[in-house]
Protein backbone atom coordinates (compact mmCIF):
# COMPACT_ATOMS: atom_id res chain seq x y z
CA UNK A 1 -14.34 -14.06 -1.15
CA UNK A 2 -17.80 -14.11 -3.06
CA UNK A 3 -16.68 -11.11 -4.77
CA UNK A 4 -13.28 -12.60 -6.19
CA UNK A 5 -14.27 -14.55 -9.50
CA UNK A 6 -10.57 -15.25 -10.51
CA UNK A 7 -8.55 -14.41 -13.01
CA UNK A 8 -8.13 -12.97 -16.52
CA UNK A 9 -4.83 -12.29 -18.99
CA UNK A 10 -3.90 -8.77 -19.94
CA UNK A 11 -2.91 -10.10 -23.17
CA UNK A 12 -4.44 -13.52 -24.60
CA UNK A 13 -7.97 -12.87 -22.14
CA UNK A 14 -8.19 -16.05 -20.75
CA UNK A 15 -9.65 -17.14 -17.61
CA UNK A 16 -8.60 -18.67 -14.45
CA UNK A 17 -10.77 -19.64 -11.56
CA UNK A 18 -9.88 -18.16 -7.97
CA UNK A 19 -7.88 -21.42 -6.93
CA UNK A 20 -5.13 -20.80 -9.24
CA UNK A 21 -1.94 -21.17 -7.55
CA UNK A 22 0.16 -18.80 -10.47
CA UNK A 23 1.44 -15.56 -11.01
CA UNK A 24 0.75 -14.98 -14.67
CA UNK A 25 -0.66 -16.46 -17.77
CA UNK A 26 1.09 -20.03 -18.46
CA UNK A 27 0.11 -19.56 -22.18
CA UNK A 28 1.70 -16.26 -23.17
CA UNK A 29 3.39 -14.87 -19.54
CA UNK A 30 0.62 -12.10 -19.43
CA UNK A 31 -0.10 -10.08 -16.58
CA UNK A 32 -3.23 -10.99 -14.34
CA UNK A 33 -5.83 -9.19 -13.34
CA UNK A 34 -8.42 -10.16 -11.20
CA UNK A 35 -11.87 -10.37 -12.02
CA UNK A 36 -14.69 -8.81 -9.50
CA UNK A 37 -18.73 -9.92 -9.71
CA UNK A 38 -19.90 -6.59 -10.36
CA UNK A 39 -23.31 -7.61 -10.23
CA UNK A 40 -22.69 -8.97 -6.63
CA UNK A 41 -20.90 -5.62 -5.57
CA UNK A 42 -23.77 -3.82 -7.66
CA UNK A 43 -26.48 -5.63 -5.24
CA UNK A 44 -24.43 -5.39 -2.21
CA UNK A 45 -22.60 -2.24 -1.77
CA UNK A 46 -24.28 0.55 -0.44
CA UNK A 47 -22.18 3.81 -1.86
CA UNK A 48 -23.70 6.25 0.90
CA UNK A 49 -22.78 4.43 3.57
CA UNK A 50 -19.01 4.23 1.90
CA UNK A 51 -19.41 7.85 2.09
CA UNK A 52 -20.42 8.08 5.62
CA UNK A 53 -18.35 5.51 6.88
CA UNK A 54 -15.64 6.71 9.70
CA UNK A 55 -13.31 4.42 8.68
CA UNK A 56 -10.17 6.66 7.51
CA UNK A 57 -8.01 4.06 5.42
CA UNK A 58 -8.42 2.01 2.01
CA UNK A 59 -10.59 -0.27 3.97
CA UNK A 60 -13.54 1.77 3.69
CA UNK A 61 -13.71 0.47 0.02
CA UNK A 62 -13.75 -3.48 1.08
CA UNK A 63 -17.47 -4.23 -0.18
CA UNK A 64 -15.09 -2.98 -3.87
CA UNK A 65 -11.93 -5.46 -3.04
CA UNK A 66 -11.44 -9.32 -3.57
CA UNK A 67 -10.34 -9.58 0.04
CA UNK A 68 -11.59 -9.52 3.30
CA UNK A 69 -10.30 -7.13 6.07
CA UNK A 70 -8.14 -8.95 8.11
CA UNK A 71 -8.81 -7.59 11.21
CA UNK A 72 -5.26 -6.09 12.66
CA UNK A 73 -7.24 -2.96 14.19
CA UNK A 74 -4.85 -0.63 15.18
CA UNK A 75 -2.07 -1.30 13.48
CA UNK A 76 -0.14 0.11 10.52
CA UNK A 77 -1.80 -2.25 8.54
CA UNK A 78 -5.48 -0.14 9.37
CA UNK A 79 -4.04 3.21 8.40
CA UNK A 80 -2.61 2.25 4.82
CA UNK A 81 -5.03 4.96 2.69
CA UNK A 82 -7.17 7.84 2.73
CA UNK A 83 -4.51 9.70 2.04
CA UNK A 84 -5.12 13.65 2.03
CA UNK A 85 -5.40 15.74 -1.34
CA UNK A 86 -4.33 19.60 -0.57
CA UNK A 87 -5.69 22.00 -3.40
CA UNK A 88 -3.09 24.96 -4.47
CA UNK A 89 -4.88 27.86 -5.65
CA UNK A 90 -2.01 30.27 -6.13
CA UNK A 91 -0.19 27.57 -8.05
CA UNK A 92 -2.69 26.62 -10.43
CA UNK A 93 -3.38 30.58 -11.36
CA UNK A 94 -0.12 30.82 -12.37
CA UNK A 95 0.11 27.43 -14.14
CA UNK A 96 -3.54 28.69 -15.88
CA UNK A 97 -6.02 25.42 -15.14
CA UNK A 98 -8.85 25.23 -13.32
CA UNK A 99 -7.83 23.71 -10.40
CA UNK A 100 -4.33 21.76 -8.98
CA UNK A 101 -4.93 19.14 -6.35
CA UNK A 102 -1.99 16.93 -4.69
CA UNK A 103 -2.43 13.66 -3.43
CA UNK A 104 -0.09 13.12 -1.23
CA UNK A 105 0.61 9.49 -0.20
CA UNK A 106 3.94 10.18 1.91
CA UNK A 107 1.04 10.44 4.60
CA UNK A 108 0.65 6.65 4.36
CA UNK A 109 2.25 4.47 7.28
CA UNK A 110 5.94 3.72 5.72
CA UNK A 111 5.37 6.76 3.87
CA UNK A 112 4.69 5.66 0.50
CA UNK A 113 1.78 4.19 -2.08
CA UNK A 114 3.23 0.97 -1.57
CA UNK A 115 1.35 0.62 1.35
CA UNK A 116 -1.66 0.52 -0.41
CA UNK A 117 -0.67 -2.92 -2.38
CA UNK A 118 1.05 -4.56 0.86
CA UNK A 119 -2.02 -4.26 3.42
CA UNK A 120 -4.31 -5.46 0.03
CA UNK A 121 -1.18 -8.94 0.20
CA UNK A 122 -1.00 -9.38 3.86
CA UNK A 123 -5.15 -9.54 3.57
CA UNK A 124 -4.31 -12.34 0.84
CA UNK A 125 -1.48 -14.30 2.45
CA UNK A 126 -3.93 -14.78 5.87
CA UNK A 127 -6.52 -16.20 3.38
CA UNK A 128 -4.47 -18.69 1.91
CA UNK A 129 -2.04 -19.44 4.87
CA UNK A 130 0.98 -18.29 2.83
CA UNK A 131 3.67 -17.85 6.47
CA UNK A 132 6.74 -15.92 4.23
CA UNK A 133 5.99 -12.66 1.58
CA UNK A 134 8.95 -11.82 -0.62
CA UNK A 135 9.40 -8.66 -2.68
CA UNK A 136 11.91 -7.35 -4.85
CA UNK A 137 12.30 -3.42 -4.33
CA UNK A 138 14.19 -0.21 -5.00
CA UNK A 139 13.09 0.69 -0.70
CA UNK A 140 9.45 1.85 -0.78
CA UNK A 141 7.51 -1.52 -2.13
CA UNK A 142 9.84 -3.05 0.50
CA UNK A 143 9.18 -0.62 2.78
CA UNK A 144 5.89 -1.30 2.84
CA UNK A 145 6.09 -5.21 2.67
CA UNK A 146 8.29 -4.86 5.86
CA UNK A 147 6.64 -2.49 7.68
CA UNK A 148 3.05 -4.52 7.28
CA UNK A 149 4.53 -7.51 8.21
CA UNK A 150 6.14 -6.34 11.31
CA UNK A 151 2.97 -5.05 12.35
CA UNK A 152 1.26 -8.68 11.50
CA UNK A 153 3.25 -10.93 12.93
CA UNK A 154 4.17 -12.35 9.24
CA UNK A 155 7.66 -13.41 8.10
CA UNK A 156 9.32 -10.78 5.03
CA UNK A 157 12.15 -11.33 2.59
CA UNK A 158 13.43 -8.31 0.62
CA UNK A 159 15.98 -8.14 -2.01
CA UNK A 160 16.71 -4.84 -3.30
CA UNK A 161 19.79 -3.14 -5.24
CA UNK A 162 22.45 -2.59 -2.96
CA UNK A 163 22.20 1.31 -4.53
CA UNK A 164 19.19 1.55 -2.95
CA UNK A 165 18.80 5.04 -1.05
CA UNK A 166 20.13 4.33 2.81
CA UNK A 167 17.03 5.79 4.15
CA UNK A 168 14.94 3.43 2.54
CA UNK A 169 17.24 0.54 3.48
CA UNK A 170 17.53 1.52 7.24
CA UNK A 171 13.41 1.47 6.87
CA UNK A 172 13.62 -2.47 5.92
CA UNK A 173 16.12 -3.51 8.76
CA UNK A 174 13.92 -1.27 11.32
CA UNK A 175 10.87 -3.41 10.49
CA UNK A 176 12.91 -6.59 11.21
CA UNK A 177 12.61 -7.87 7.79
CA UNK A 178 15.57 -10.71 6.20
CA UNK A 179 17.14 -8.16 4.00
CA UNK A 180 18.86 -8.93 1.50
CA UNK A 181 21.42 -6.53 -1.26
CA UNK A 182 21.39 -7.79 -4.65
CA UNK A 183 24.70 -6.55 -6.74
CA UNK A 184 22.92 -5.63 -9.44
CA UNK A 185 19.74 -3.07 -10.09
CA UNK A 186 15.98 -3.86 -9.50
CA UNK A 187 15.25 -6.40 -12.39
CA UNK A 188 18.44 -8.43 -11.38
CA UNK A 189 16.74 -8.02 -7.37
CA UNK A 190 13.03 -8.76 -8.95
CA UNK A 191 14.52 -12.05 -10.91
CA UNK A 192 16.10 -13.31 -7.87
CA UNK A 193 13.08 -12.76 -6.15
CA UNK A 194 10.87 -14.99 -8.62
CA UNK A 195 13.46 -17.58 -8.71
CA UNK A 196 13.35 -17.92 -4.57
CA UNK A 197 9.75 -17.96 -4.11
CA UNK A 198 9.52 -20.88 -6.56
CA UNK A 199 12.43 -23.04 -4.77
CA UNK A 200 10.90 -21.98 -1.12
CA UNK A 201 6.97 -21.96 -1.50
CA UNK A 202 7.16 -18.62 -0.47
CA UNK A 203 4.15 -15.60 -1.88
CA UNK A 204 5.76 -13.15 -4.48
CA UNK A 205 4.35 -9.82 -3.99
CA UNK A 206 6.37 -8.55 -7.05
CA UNK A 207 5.00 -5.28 -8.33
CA UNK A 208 2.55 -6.35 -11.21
CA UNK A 209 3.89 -9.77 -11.13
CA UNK A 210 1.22 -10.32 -7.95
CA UNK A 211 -2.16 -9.35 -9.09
CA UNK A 212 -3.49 -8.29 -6.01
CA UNK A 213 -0.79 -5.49 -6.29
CA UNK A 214 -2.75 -3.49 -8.21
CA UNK A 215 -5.87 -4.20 -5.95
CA UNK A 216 -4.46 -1.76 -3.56
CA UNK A 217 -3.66 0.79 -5.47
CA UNK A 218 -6.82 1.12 -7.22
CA UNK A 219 -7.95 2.31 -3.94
CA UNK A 220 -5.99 5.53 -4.62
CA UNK A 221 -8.54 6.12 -7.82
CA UNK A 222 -11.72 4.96 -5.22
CA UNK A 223 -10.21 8.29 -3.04
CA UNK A 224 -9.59 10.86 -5.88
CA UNK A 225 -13.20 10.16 -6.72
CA UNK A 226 -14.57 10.37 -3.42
CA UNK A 227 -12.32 13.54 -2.60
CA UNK A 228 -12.48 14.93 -6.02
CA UNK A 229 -15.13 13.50 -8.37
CA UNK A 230 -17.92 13.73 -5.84
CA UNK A 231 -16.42 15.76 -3.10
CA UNK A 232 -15.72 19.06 -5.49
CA UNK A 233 -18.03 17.76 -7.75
CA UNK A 234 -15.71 17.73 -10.62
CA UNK A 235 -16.83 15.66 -14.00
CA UNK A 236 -14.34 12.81 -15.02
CA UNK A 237 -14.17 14.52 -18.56
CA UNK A 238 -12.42 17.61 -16.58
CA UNK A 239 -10.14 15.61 -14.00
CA UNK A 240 -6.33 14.52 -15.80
CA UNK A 241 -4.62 12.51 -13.10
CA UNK A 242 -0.89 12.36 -13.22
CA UNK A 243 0.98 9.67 -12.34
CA UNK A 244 4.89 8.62 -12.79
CA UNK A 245 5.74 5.31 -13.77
CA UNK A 246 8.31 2.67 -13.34
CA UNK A 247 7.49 -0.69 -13.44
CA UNK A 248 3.43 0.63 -14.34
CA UNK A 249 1.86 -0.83 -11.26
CA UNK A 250 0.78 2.25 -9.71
CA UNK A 251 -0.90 3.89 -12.78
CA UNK A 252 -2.41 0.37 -13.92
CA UNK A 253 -3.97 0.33 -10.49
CA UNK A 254 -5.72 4.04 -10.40
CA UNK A 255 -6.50 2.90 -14.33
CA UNK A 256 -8.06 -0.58 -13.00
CA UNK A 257 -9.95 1.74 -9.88
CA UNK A 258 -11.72 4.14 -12.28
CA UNK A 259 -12.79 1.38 -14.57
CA UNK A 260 -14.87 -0.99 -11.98
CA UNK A 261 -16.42 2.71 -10.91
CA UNK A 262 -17.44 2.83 -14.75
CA UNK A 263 -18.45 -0.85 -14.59
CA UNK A 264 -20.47 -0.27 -11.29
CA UNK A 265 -22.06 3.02 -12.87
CA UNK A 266 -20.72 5.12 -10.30
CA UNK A 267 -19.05 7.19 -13.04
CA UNK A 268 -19.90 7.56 -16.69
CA UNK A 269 -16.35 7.62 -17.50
CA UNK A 270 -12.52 7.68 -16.57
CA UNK A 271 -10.52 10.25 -15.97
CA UNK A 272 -7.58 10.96 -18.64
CA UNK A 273 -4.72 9.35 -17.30
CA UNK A 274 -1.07 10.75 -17.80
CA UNK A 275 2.13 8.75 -17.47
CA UNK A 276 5.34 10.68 -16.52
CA UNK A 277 8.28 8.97 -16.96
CA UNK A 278 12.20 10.59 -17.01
CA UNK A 279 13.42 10.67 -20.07
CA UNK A 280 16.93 8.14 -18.25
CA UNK A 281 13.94 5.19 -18.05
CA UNK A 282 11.72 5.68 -20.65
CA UNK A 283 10.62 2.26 -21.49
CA UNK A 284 6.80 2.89 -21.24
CA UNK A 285 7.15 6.05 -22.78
CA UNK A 286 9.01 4.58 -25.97
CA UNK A 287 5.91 2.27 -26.51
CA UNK A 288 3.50 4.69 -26.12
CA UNK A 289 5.15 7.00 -28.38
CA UNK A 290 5.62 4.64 -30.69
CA UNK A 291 1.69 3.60 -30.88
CA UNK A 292 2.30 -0.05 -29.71
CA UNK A 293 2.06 -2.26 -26.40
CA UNK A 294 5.50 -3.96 -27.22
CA UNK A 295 7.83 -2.91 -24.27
CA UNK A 296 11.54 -2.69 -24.94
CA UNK A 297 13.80 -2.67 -22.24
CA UNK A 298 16.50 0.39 -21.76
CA UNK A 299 19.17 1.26 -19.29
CA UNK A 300 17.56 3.07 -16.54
CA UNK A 301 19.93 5.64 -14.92
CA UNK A 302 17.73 8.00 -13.46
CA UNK A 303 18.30 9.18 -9.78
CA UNK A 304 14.39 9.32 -8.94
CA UNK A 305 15.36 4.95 -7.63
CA UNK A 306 11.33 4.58 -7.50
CA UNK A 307 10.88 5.07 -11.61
CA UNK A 308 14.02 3.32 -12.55
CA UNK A 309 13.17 0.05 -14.33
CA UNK A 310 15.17 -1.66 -16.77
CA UNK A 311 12.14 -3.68 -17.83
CA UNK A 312 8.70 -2.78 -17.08
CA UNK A 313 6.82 -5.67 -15.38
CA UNK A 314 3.25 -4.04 -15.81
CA UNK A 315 4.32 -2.18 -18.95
CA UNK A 316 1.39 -3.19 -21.17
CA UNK A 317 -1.41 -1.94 -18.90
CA UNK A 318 0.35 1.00 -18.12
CA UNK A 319 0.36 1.93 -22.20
CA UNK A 320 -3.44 0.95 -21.77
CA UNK A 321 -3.95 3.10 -18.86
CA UNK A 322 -3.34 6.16 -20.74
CA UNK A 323 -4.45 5.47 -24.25
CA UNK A 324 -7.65 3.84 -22.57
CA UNK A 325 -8.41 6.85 -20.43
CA UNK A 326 -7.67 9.48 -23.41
CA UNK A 327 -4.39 10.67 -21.50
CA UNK A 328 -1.18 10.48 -22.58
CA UNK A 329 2.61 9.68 -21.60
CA UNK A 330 5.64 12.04 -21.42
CA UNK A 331 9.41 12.12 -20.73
CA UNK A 332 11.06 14.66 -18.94
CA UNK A 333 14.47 15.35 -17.71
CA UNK A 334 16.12 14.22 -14.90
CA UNK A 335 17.17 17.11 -14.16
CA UNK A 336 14.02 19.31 -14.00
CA UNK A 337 12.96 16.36 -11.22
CA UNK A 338 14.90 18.57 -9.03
CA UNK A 339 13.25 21.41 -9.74
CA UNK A 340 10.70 19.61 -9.21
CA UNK A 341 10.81 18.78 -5.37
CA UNK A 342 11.61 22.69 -4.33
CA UNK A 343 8.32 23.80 -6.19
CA UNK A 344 5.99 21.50 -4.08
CA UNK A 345 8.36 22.24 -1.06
CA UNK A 346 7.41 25.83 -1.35
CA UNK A 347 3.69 24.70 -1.00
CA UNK A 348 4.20 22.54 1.79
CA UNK A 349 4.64 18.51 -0.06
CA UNK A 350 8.16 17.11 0.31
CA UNK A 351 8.08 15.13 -2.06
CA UNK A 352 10.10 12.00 -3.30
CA UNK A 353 11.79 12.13 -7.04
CA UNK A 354 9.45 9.68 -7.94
CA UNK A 355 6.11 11.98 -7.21
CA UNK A 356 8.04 15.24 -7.65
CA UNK A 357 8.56 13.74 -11.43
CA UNK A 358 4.52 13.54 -11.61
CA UNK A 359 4.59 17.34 -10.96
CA UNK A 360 7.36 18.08 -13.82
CA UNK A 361 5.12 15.89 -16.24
CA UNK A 362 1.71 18.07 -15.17
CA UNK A 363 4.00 21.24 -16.07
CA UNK A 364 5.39 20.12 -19.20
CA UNK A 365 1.98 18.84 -20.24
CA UNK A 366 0.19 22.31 -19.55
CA UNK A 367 2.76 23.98 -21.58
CA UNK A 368 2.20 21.64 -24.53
CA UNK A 369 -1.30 22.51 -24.10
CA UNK A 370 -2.59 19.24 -23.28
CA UNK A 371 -4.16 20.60 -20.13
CA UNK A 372 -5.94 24.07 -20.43
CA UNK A 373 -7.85 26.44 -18.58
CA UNK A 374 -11.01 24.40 -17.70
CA UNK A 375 -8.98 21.25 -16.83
CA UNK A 376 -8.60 20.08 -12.86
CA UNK A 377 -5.60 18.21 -12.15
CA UNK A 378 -4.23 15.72 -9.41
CA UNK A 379 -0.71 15.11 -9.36
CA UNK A 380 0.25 11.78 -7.02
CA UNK A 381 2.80 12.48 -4.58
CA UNK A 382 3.91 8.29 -4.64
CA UNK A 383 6.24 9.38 -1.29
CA UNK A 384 7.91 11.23 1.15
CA UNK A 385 10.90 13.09 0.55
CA UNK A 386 12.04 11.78 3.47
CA UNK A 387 12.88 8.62 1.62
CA UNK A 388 15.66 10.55 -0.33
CA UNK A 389 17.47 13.37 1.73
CA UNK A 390 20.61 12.91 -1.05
CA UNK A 391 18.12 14.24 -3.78
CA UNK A 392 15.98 16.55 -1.56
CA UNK A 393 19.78 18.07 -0.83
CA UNK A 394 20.38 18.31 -4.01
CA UNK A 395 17.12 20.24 -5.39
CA UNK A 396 17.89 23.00 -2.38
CA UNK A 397 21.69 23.30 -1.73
CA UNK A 398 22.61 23.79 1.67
CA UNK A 399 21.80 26.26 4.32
CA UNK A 400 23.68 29.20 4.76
CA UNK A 401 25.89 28.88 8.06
CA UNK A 402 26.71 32.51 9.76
CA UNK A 403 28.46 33.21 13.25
CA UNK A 404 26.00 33.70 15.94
CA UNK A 405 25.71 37.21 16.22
CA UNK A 406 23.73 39.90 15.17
CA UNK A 407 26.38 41.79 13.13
CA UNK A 408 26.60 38.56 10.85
CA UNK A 409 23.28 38.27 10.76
CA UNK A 410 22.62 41.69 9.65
CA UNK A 411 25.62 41.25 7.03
CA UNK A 412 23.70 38.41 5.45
CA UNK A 413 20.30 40.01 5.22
CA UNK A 414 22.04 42.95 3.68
CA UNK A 415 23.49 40.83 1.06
CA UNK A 416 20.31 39.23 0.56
CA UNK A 417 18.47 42.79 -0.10
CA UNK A 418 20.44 43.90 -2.43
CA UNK A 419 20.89 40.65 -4.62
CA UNK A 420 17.12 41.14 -5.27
């Protein structure tokens, strides 16, 4: 814990020491973030043997995290991370950039980049002897949470919206969790969730509302430079990462991972940073556009469950992740997130709305000409598409059914040949 200095608010900048028992700022209701001795890490961390280390999950980054490794070898809990990022060549000739990279966290142990931020909680509930994690999640955060702390031994409440895809939901009741259906969508599931861990004394691992949340996934920014940034020795000034965004957690994580690489001087700068969000929850997007860090709540109705957030709970450090990093934010539709999940199906990522909507973004963006023909690109893959069959149905339509023999079979090829 020598690393972990405490505290500081997103918004007013004050400081709390590592003993503070809140979520956010009691002055203003900012977001946390924790603060790291760089100096410490500076002295301490060897970034050679980070490189040569065997270790083949986000743990290989712990002299970089506020927590310790808590042991749990051989469990879920040690695969969470180092995640694989597949390059498409033909794709990114005919998109016209220099290079198109995927990272594709449905590889991660309950499938999503929610495991990231749950092994990173589980580390911090063992050091301070929390028994019971709660979340509030549209399936993958809970996912994650439940899937951890089956493999811990730990105790895991979930409320989610009762719309909530069935796949994800059959994940949480699989892992044994106390499940729980809120009538209502994710901010009436993520209020409830607050409210309960107050009256029980049990540790909110809220998206954004935990701080340690974002802890994890800044790990995904420590592997995009390792695979990337050093590995195809790509500068930071020619790597746009794309991200899509719901509640902000994930891109103010990869924003907060590239930034204590700048601080360490392991990079001379960050990446641009792009938030996608559907045009059907756009709340992050609206700010941005509109040149401020004030975040207005909408309606969200988008199908893509993962990026559909009434309110924003890490909204103002997603705005800063892009305007920070020189990126930008854009709204697509929901429909093109169909579209979406064929293309990277044809290159071999089955992708979940959510990540397939990071894709659409990285299109859209290209044609505006915000990314051009020098530029290398990673698109995050935030799941599997295994989490949403209803939507993966959608973006292909059905298989064609024929009689078993080889008369129908010809019959259909023939058709096929001359619709070309």
């Amino acid at each position: 814990m020598h690393k972990f200095l405490g505290y500081r608010c997103s918004l007013c900048g004050k400081e709390y020491a590592p003993d503070f028992a809140g979520y956010t700022c009691p002055e203003d209701h900012g977001n946390l973030t924790v603060r790291l001795d760089i100096e410490k890490i500076q002295a301490q961390a060897d970034l050679e043997s980070i490189f040569a280390s065997n270790e083949k999950s986000l743990w290989r980054y712990e002299p970089l995290l506020p927590v310790q490794d808590p042991g749990f070898a051989d469990t879920p809990l040690h695969t969470a991370g180092w995640t694989p990022t597949f390059r498409f060549r033909q794709l990114e000739k005919t998109l016209g950039i220099g290079a198109l990279y995927v990272k594709d966290e449905g590889r991660n142990p309950t499938a999503s980049f929610k495991d990231r931020a749950s092994a990173i909680l589980i580390a911090r509930a063992k050091e301070i002897g929390a028994k019971t994690i709660v979340t509030a999640s549209t399936g993958n955060a809970g996912a994650a949470l439940a899937g951890m702390a089956a493999a811990t031994g730990w105790h895991a409440v979930i409320f989610a919206p009762k719309s909530a895809p069935p796949a994800k939901i059959s994940q949480l009741l699989v892992f044994g969790s106390d499940v729980i259906l809120v009538d209502g969508n994710y901010d009436s599931a993520f209020d409830l969730s607050v409210q309960a861990a107050d009256r029980y004394g049990w540790y909110c691992r809220n998206t954004g509302y935990n701080a340690f949340t974002v802890e994890g996934k800044k790990t995904g920014a420590y592997e995009i430079w390792e695979q990337v940034i050093a590995g195809k020795n790509v500068a930071p000034e020619q790597l746009a990462v794309f991200v899509s965004v719901g509640d902000g957690n994930i891109i103010s994580g990869i924003h907060k991972g590239f930034k204590d690489l700048v601080e360490l001087g392991w990079i001379d700068r960050c990446p641009r940073i792009f938030g996608i969000q559907s045009e059907k929850s756009a709340a992050v997007y609206n700010a941005w556009a509109a040149g401020t860090e004030t975040i207005v709540p909408v309606s969200a109705t988008t199908f893509a469950d993962s990026i559909s957030v009434d309110l924003p709970r890490d909204g103002v450090r997603a705005v800063r992740a892009a305007t920070e990093s020189g990126g930008a934010y854009l709204a697509v539709p929901d429909e093109t997130i169909y579209e979406g999940i064929s293309e990277l199906g044809k290159y071999g990522v089955f992708a979940e709305p959510a990540g397939a909507t990071a894709y659409v973004g990285m299109r859209k963006a290209v044609r505006e000409g915000l990314i051009g023909a020098d530029d290398h690109v990673v698109v995050v893959n935030t799941g599997s598409g295994m989490k949403d069959i209803r939507s993966a149905m959608v973006a292909t339509g059905e298989a064609t059914v024929i009689e078993p023999t080889l008369d129908a079979l010809e019959k259909l090829l023939a058709k096929r040949r001359s619709a070309r």
